[in-house]
N, C-alpha and C. Protein backbone atom coordinates (compact mmCIF):
# COMPACT_ATOMS: atom_id res chain seq x y z
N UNK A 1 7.12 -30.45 21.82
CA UNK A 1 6.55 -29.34 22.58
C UNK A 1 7.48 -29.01 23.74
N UNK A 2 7.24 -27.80 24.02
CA UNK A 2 8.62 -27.03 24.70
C UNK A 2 8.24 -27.35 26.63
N UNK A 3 9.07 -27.84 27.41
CA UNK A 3 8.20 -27.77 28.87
C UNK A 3 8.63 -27.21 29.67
N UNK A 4 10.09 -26.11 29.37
CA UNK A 4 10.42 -24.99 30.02
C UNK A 4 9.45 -23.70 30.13
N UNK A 5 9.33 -23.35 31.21
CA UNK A 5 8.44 -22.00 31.14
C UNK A 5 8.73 -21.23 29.99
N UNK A 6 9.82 -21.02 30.01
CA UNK A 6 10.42 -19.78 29.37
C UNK A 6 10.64 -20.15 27.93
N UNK A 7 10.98 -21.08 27.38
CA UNK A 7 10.96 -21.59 25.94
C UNK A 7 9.30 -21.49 25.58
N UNK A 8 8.28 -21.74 26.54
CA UNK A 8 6.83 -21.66 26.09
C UNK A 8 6.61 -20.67 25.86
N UNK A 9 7.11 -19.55 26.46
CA UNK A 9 6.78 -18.32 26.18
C UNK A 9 7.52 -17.32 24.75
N UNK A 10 8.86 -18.28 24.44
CA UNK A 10 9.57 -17.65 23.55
C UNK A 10 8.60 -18.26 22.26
N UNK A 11 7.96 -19.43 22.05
CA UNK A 11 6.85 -20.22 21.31
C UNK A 11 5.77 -18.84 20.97
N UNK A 12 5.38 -18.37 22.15
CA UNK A 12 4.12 -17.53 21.69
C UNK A 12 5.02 -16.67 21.18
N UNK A 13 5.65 -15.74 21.53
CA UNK A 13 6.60 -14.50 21.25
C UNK A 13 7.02 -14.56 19.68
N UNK A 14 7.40 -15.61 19.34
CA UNK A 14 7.86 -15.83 17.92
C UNK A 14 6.62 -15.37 17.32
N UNK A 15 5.51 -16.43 17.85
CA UNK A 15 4.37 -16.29 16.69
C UNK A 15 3.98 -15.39 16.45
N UNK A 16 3.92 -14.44 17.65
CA UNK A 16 3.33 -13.00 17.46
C UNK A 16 3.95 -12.21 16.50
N UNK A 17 5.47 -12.36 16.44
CA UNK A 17 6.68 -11.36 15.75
C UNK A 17 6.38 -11.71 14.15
N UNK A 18 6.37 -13.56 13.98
CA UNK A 18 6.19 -14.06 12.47
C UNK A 18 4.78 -13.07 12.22
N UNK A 19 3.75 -13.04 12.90
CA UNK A 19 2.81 -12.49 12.37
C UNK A 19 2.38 -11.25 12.13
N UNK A 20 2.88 -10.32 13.41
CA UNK A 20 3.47 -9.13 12.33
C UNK A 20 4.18 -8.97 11.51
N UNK A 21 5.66 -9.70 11.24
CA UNK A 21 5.88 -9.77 10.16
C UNK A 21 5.46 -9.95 8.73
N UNK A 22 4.59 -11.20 9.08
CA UNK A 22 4.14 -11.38 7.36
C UNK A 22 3.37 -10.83 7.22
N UNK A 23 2.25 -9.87 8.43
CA UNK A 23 1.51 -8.68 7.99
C UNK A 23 2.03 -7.30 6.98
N UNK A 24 3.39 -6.67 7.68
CA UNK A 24 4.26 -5.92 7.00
C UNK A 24 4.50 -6.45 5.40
N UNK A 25 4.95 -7.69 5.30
CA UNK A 25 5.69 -8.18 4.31
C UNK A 25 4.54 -8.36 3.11
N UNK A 26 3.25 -8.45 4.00
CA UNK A 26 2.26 -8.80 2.60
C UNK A 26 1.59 -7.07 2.38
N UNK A 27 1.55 -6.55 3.30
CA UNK A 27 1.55 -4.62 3.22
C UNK A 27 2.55 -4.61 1.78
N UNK A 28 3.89 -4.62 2.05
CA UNK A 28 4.76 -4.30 1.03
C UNK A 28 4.84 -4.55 -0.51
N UNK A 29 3.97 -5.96 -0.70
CA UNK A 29 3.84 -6.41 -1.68
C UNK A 29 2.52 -5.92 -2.58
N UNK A 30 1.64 -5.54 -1.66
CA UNK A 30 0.83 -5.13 -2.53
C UNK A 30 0.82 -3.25 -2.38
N UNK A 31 1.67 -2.96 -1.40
CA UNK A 31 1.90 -1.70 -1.90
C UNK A 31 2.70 -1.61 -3.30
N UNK A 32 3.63 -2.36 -3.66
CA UNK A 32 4.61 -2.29 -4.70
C UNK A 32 3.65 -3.09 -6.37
N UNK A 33 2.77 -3.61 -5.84
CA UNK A 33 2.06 -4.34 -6.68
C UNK A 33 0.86 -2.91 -7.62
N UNK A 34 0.40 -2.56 -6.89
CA UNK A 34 -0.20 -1.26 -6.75
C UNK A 34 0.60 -0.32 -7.65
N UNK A 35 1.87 0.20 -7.14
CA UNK A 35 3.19 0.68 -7.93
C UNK A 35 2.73 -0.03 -9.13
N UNK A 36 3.07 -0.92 -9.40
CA UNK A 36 3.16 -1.77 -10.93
C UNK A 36 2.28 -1.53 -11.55
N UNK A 37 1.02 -1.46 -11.08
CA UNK A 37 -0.14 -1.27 -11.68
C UNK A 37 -0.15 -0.19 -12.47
N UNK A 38 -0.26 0.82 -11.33
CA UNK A 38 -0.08 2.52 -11.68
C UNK A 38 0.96 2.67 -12.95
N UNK A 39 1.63 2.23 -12.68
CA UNK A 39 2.68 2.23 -14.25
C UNK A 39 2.77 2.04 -14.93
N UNK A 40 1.78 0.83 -15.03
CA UNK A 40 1.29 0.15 -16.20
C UNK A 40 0.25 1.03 -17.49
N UNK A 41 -0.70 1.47 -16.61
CA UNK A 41 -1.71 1.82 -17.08
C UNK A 41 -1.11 3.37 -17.40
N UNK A 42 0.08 4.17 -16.99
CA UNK A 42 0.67 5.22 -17.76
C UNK A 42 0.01 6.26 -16.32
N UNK A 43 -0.35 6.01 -15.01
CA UNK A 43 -0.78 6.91 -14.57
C UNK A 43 0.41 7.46 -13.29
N UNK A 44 0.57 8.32 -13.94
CA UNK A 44 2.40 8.88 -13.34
C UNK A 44 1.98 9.19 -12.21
N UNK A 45 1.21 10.10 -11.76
CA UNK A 45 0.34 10.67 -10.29
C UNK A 45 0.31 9.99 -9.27
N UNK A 46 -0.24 8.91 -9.87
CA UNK A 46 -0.65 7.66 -8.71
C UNK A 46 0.55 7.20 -8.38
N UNK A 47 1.40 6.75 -9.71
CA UNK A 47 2.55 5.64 -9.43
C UNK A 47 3.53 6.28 -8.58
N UNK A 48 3.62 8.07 -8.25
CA UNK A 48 4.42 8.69 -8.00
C UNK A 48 4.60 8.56 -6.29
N UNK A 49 3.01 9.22 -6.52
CA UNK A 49 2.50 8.47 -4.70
C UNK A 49 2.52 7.13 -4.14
N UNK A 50 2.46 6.03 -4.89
CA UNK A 50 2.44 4.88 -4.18
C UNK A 50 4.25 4.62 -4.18
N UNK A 51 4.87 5.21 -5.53
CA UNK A 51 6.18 4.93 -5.12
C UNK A 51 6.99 5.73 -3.45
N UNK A 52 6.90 6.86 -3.58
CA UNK A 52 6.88 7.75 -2.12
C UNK A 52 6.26 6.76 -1.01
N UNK A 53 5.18 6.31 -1.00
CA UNK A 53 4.44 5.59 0.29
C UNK A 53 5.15 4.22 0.25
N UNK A 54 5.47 3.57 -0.71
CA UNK A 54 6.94 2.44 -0.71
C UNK A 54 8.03 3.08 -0.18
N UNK A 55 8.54 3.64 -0.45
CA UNK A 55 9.55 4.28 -0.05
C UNK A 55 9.83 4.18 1.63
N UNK A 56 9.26 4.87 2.23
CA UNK A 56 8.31 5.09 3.44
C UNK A 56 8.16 4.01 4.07
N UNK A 57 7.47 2.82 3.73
CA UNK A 57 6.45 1.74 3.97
C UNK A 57 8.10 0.74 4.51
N UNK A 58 9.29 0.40 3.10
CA UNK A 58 10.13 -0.49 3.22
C UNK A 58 11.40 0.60 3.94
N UNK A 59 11.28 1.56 4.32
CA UNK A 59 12.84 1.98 5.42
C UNK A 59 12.05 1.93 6.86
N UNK A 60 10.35 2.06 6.68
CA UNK A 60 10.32 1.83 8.18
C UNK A 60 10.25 0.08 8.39
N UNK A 61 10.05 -0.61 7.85
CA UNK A 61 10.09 -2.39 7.44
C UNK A 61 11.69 -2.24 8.03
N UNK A 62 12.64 -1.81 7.30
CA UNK A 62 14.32 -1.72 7.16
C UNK A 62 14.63 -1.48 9.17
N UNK A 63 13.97 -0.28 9.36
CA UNK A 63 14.66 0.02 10.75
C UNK A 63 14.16 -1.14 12.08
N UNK A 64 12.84 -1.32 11.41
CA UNK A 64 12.47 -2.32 12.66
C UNK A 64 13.13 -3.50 12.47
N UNK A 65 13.64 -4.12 11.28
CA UNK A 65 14.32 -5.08 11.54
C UNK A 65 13.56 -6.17 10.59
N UNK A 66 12.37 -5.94 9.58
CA UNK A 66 11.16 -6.82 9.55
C UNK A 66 12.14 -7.27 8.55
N UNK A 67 12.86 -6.50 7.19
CA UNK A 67 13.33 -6.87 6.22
C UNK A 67 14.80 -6.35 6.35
N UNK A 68 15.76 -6.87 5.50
CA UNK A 68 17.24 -5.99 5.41
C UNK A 68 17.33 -4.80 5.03
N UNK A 69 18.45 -3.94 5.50
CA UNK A 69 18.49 -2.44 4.90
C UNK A 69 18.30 -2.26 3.69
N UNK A 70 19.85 -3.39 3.25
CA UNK A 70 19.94 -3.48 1.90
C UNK A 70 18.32 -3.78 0.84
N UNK A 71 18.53 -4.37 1.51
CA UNK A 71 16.94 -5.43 0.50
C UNK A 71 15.85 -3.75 0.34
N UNK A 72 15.78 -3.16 1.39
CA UNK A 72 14.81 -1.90 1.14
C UNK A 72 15.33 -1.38 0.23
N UNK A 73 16.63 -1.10 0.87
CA UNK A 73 17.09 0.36 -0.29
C UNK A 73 17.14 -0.43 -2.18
N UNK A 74 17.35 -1.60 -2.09
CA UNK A 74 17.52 -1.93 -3.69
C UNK A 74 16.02 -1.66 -4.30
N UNK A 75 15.06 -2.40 -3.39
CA UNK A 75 13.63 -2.44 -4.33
C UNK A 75 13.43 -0.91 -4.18
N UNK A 76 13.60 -0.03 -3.20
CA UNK A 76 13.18 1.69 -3.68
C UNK A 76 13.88 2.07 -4.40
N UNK A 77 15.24 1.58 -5.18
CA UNK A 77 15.99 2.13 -5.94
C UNK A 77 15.51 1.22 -7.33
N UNK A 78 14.99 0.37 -7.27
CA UNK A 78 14.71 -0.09 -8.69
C UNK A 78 13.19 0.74 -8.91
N UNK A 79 12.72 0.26 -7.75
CA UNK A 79 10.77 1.05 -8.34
C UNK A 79 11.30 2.72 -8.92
N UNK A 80 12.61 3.47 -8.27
CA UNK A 80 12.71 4.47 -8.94
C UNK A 80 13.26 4.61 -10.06
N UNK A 81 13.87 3.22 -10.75
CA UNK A 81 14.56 3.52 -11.68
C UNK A 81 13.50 2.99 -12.80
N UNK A 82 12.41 1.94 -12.22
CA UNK A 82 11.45 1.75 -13.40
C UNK A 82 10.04 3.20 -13.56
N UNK A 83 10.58 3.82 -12.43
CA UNK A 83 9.34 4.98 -13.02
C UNK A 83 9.92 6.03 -13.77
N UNK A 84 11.53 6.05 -13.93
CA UNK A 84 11.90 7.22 -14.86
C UNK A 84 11.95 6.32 -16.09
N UNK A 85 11.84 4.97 -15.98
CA UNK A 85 12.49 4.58 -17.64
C UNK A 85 10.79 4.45 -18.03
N UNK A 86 9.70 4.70 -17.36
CA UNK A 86 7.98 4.78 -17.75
C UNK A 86 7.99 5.90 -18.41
N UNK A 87 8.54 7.18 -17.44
CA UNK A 87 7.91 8.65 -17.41
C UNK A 87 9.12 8.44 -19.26
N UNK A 88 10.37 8.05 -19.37
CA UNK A 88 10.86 8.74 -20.35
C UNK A 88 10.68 8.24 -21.57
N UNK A 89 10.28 7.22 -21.56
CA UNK A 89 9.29 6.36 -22.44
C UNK A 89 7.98 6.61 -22.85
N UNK A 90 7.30 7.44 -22.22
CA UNK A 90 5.57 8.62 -22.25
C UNK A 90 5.98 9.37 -23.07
C-alpha cells in the first residue's frame, strides 16, 4: 500500500480510468456482438446501423486513448468487409 499522498491518489485515479475503460471496452463488444448477430440472421438494416454506430463507438474509443488507432480502424474495416461478403452472398 502506497503512503505518499500523491501515489494514493494516482491509486484512486487509475481505478477510476480502468473503469471507464472496461465500461467502453465491454460497450464495444457487445455493440460488435449485436453486429454479428444482425448478420447472422440476414438482417442488412440493422447490421448496417449497428455497423455505422461501431464505427462511431471505436474512433471515439481510438481518440480518447481507451483502445489503439490502429486496433479501431482494423475491426471497422473487417465488420465492413464481413457485411459486403453477407450482403453479396444474399
Amino acid at each position: 500500500m502506497a503512503n505518499i499522498k500523491s501515489a494514493k491518489k494516482r491509486i484512486s485515479v487509475i481505478a477510476k480510468k480502468t473503469a471507464a475503460n472496461r465500461r467502453v471496452k465491454g460497450h464495444l463488444k457487445a455493440i460488435v456482438k449485436n453486429f454479428d448477430k444482425a448478420l447472422a440472421e440476414g438482417d442488412f438494416e440493422t447490421a448496417a446501423a449497428k455497423k455505422a454506430l461501431a464505427e462511431k463507438k471505436f474512433m471515439q474509443a481510438a481518440a480518447k486513448g481507451t483502445i489503439h488507432k490502429n486496433a479501431a480502424s482494423r475491426k471497422v474495416s473487417r465488420m465492413a468487409k464481413a457485411f459486403k461478403k453477407a450482403q453479396a452472398e444474399a
